[in-house]
N, C-alpha and C. Protein backbone atom coordinates (compact mmCIF):
# COMPACT_ATOMS: atom_id res chain seq x y z
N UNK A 1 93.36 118.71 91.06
CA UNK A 1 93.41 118.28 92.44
C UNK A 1 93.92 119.45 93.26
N UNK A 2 93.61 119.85 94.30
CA UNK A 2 93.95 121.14 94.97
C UNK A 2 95.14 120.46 95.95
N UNK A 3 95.34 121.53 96.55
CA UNK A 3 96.71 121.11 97.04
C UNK A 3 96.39 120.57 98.39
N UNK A 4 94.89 120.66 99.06
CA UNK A 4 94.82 119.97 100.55
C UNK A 4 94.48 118.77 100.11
N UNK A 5 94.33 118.37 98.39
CA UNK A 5 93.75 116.72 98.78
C UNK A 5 95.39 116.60 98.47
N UNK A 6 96.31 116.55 97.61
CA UNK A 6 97.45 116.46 97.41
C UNK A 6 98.70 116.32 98.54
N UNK A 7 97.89 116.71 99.85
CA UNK A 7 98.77 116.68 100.89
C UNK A 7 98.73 115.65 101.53
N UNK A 8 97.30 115.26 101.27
CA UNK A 8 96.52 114.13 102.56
C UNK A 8 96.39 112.84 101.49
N UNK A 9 96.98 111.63 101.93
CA UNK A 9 97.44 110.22 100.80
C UNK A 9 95.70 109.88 101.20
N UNK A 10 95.58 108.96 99.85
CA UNK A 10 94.42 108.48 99.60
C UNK A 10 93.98 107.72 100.59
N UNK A 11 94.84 106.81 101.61
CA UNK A 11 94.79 105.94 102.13
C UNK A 11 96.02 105.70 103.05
N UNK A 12 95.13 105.46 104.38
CA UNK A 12 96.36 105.45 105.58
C UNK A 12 97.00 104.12 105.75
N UNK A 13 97.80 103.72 105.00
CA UNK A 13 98.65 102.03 105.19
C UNK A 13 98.37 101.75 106.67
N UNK A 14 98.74 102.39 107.39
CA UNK A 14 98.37 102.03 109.08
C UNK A 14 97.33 101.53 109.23
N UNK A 15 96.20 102.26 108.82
CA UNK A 15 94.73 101.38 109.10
C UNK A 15 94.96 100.16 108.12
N UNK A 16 95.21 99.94 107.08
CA UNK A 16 95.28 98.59 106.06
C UNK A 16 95.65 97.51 107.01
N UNK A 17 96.91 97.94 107.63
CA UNK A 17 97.82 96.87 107.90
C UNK A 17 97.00 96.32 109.40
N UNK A 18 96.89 97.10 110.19
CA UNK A 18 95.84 96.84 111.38
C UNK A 18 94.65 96.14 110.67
N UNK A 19 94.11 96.01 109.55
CA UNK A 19 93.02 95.26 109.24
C UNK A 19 93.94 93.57 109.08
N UNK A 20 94.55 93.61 108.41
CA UNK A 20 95.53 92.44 108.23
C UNK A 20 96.04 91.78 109.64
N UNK A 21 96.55 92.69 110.50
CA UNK A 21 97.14 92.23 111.66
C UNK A 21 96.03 91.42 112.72
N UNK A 22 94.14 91.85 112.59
CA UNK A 22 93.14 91.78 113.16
C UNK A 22 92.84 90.23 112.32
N UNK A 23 93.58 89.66 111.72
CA UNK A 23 92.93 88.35 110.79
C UNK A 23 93.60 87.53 110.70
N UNK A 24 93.32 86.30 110.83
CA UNK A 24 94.88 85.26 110.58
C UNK A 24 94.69 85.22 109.32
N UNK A 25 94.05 85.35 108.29
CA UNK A 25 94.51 85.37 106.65
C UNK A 25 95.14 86.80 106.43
N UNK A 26 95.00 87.61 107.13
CA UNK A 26 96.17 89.01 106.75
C UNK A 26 96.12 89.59 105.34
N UNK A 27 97.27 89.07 104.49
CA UNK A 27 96.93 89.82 103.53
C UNK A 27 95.76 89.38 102.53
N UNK A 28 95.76 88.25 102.38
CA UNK A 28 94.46 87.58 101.76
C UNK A 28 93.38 88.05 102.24
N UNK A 29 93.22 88.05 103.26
CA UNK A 29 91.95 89.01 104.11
C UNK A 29 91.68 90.37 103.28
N UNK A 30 92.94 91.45 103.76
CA UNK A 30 92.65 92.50 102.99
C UNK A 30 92.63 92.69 101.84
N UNK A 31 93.05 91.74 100.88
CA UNK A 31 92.82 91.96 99.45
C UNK A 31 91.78 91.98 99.31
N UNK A 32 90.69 90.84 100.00
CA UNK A 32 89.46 90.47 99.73
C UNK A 32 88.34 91.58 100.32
N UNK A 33 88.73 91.56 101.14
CA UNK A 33 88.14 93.22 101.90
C UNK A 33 88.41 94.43 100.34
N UNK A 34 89.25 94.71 99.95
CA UNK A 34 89.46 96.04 99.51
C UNK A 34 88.86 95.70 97.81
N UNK A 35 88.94 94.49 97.68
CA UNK A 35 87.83 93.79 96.56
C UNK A 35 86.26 94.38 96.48
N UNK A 36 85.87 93.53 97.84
CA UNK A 36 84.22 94.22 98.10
C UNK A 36 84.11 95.46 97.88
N UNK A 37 84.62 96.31 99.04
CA UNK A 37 84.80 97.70 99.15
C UNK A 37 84.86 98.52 97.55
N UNK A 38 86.24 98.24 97.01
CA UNK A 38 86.01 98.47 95.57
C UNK A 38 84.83 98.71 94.60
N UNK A 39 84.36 96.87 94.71
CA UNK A 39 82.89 96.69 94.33
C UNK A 39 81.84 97.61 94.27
N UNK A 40 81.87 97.95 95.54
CA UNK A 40 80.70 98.18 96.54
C UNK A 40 80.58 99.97 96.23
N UNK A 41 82.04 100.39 96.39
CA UNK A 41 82.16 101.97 96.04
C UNK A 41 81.82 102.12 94.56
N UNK A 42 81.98 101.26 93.77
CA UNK A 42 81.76 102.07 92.21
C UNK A 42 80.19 101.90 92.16
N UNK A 43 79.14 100.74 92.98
CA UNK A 43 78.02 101.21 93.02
C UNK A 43 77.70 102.03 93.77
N UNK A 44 78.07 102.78 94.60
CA UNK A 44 77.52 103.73 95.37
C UNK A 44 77.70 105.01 94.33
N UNK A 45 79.12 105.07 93.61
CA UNK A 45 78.99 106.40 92.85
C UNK A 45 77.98 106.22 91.69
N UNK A 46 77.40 105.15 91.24
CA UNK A 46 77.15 104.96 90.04
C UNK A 46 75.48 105.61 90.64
N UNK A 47 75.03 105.06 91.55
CA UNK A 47 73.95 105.31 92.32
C UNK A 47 73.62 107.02 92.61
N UNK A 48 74.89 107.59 93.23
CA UNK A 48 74.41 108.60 92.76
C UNK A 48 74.38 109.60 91.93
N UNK A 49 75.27 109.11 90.68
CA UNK A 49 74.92 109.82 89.52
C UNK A 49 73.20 109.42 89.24
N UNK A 50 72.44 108.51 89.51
CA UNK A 50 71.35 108.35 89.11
C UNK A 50 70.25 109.37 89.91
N UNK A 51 70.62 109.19 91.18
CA UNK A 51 69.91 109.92 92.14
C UNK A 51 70.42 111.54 91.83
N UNK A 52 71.33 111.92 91.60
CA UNK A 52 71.43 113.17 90.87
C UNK A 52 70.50 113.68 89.54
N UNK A 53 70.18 112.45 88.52
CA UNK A 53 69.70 112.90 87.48
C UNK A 53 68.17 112.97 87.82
N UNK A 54 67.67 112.44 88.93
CA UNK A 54 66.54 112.21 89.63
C UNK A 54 66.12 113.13 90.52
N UNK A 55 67.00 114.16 91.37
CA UNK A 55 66.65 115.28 92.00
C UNK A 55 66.69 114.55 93.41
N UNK A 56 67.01 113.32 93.80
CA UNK A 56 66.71 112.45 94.88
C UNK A 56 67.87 112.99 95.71
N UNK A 57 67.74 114.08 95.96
CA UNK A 57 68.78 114.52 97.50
C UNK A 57 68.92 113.59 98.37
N UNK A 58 67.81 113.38 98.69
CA UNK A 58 67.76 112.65 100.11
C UNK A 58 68.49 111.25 99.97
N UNK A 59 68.00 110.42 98.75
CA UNK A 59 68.78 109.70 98.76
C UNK A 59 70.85 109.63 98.02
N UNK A 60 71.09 110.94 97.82
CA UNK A 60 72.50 111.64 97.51
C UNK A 60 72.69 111.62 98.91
N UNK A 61 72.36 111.97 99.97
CA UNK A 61 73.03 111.92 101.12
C UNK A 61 73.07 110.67 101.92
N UNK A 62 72.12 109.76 101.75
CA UNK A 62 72.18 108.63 102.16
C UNK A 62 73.01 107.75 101.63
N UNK A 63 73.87 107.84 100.59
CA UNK A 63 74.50 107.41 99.62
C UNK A 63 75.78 107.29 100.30
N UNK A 64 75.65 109.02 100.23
CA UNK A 64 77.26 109.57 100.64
C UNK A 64 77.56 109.03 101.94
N UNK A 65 76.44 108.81 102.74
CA UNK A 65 77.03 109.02 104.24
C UNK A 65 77.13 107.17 104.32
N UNK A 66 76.83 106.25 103.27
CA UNK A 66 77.48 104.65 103.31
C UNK A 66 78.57 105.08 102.77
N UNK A 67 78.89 105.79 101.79
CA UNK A 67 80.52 105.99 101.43
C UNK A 67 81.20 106.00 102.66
N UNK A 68 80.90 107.12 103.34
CA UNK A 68 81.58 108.06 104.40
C UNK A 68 82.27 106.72 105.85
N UNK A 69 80.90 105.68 105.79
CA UNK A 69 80.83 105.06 106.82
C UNK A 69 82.25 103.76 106.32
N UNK A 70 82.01 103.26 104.87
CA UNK A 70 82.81 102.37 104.47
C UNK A 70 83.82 102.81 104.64
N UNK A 71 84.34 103.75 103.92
CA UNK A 71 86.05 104.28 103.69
C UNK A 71 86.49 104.44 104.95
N UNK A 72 86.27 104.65 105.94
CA UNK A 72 86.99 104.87 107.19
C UNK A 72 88.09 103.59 107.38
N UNK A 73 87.20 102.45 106.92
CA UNK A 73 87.68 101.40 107.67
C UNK A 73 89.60 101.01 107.00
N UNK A 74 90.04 102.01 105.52
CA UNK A 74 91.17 101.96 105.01
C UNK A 74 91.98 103.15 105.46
N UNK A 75 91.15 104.30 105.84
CA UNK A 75 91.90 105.27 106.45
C UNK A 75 91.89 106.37 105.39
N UNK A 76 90.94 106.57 104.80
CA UNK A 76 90.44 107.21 103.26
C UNK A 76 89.88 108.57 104.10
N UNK A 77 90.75 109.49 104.73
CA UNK A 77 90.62 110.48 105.66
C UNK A 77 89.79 111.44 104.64
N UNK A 78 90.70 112.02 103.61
CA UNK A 78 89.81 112.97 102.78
C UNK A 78 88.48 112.44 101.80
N UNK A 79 88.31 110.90 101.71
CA UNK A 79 87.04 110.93 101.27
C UNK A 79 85.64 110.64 102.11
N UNK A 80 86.30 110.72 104.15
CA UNK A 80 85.44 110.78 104.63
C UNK A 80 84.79 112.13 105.20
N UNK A 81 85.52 113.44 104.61
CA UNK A 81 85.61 114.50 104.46
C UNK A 81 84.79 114.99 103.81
N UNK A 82 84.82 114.09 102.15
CA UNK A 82 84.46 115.16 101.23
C UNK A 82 82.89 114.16 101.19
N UNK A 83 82.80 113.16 101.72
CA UNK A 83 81.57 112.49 101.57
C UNK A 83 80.96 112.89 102.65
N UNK A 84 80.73 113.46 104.08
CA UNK A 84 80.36 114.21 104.99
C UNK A 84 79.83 115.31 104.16
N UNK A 85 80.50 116.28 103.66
CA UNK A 85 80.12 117.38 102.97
C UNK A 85 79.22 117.39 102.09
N UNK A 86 79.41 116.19 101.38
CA UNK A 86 77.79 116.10 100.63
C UNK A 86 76.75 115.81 101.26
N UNK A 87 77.40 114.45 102.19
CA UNK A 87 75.60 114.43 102.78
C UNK A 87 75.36 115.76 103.58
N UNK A 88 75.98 116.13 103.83
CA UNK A 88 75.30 117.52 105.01
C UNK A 88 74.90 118.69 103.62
N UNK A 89 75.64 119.63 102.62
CA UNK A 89 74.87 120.13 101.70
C UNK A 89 73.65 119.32 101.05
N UNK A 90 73.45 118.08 100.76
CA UNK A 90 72.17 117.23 99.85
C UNK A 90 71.55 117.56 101.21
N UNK A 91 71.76 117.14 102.18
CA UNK A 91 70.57 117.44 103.37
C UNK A 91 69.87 119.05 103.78
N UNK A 92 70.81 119.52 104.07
CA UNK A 92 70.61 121.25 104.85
C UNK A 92 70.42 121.97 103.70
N UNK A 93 70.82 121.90 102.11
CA UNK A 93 70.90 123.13 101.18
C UNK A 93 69.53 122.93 100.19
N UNK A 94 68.68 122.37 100.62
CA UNK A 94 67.64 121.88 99.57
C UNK A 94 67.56 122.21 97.97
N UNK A 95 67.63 123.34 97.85
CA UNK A 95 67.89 124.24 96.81
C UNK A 95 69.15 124.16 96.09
N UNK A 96 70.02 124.41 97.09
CA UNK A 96 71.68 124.22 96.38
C UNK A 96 72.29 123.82 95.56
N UNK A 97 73.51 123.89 94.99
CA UNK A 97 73.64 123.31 93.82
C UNK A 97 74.83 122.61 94.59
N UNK A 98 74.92 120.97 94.64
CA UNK A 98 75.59 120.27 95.39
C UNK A 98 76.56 119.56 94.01
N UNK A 99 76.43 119.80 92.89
CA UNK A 99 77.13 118.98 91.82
C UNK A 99 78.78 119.60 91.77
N UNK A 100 79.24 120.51 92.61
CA UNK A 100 80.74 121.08 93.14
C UNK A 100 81.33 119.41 94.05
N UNK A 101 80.24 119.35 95.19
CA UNK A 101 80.34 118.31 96.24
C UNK A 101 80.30 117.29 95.35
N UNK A 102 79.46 116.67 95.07
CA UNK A 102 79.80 115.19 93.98
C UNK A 102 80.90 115.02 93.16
N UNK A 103 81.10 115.85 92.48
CA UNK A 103 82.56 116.21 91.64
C UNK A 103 83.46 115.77 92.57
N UNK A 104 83.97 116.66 93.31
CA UNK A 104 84.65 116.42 94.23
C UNK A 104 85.19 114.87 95.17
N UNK A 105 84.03 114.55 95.84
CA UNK A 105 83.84 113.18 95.94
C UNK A 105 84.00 111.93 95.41
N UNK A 106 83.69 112.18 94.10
CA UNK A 106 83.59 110.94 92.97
C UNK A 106 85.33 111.74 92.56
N UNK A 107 85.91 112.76 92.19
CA UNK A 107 87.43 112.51 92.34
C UNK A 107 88.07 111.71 92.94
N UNK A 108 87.64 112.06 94.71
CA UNK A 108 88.58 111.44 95.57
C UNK A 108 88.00 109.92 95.52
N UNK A 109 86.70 109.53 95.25
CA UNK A 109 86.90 108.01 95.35
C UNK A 109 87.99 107.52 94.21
N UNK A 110 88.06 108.30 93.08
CA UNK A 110 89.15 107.75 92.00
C UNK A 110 90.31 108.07 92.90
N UNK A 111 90.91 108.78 93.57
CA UNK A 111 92.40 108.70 94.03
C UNK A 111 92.30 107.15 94.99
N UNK A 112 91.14 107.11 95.88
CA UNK A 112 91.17 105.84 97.09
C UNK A 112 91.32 105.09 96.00
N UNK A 113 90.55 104.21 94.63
CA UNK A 113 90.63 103.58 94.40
C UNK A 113 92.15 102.81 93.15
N UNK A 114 92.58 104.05 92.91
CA UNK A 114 93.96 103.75 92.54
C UNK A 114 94.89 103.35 93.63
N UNK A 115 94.73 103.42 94.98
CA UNK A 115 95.84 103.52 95.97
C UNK A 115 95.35 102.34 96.22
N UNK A 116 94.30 101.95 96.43
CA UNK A 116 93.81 100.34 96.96
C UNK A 116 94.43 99.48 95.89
N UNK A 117 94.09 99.85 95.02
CA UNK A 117 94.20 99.04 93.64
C UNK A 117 95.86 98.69 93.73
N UNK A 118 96.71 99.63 93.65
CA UNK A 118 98.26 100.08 94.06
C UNK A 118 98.33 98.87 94.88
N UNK A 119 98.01 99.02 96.21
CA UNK A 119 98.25 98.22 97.10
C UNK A 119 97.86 96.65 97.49
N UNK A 120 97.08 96.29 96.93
CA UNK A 120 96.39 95.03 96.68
C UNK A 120 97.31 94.17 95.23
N UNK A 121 97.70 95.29 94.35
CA UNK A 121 98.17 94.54 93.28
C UNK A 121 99.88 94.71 94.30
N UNK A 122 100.47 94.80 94.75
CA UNK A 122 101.74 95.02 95.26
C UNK A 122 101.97 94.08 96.33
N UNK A 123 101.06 93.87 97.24
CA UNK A 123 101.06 92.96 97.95
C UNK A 123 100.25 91.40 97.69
N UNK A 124 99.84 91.18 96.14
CA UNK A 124 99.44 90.17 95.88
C UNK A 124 100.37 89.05 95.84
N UNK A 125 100.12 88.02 96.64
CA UNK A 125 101.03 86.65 96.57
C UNK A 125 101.69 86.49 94.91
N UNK A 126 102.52 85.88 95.02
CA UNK A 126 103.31 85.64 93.77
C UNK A 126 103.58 83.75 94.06
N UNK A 127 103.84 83.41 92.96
CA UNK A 127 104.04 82.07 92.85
C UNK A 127 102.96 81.20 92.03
């Protein structure tokens, strides 16, 4: 992990809690939210490992840039960073070798998804 993702947290609690504060189920809300999302992100990476083994750029950037669009909504600053960066190399570098950018990406979705995970199991009702 380099030291600029190491600086920047997986996930901005501020945006979480503003999703909670926007719902009268609150935290039940966001558990269930960061459930889908979860879901939803391990098919998008799984997708484009396929579209990688396929040469399907076009659809590697279309991929990335639903990553890019989802994660915002937790405050997942560096994986809307590093998922920008792919779709713009899969798009502009035709040729390129973009498997630095995927690496990368599919890291930081593993840091978002330990911190969600973190936080959903921490704030899960008890009783």
């Amino acid at each position: 992990m380099s030291t600029e993702t190491a600086s920047v947290p997986a996930i901005d609690m501020s945006a979480i809690m503003q999703l909670a504060d926007n719902d009268d189920a609150g935290d039940q809300f966001v558990a269930e939210i960061i459930k889908v999302f979860l879901d939803d992100l391990s098919e998008r990476v799984l997708t484009i490992g396929l579209q990688m083994k396929q040469g399907d750029r076009a659809g590697v950037a279309a991929t990335a840039h639903a990553i890019k669009g989802s994660c915002g909504h937790f405050g997942a600053v560096r994986l809307v960073e590093l998922s920008r960066d792919l779709e713009d190399q899969a798009r502009r570098q035709p040729a390129g070798n973009i498997d630095v950018a995927v690496l990368a990406m599919v890291a930081e979705t593993e840091r978002v998804r330990t911190a969600l995970e973190a936080f959903r199991s921490a704030d899960a009702p008890t009783g």
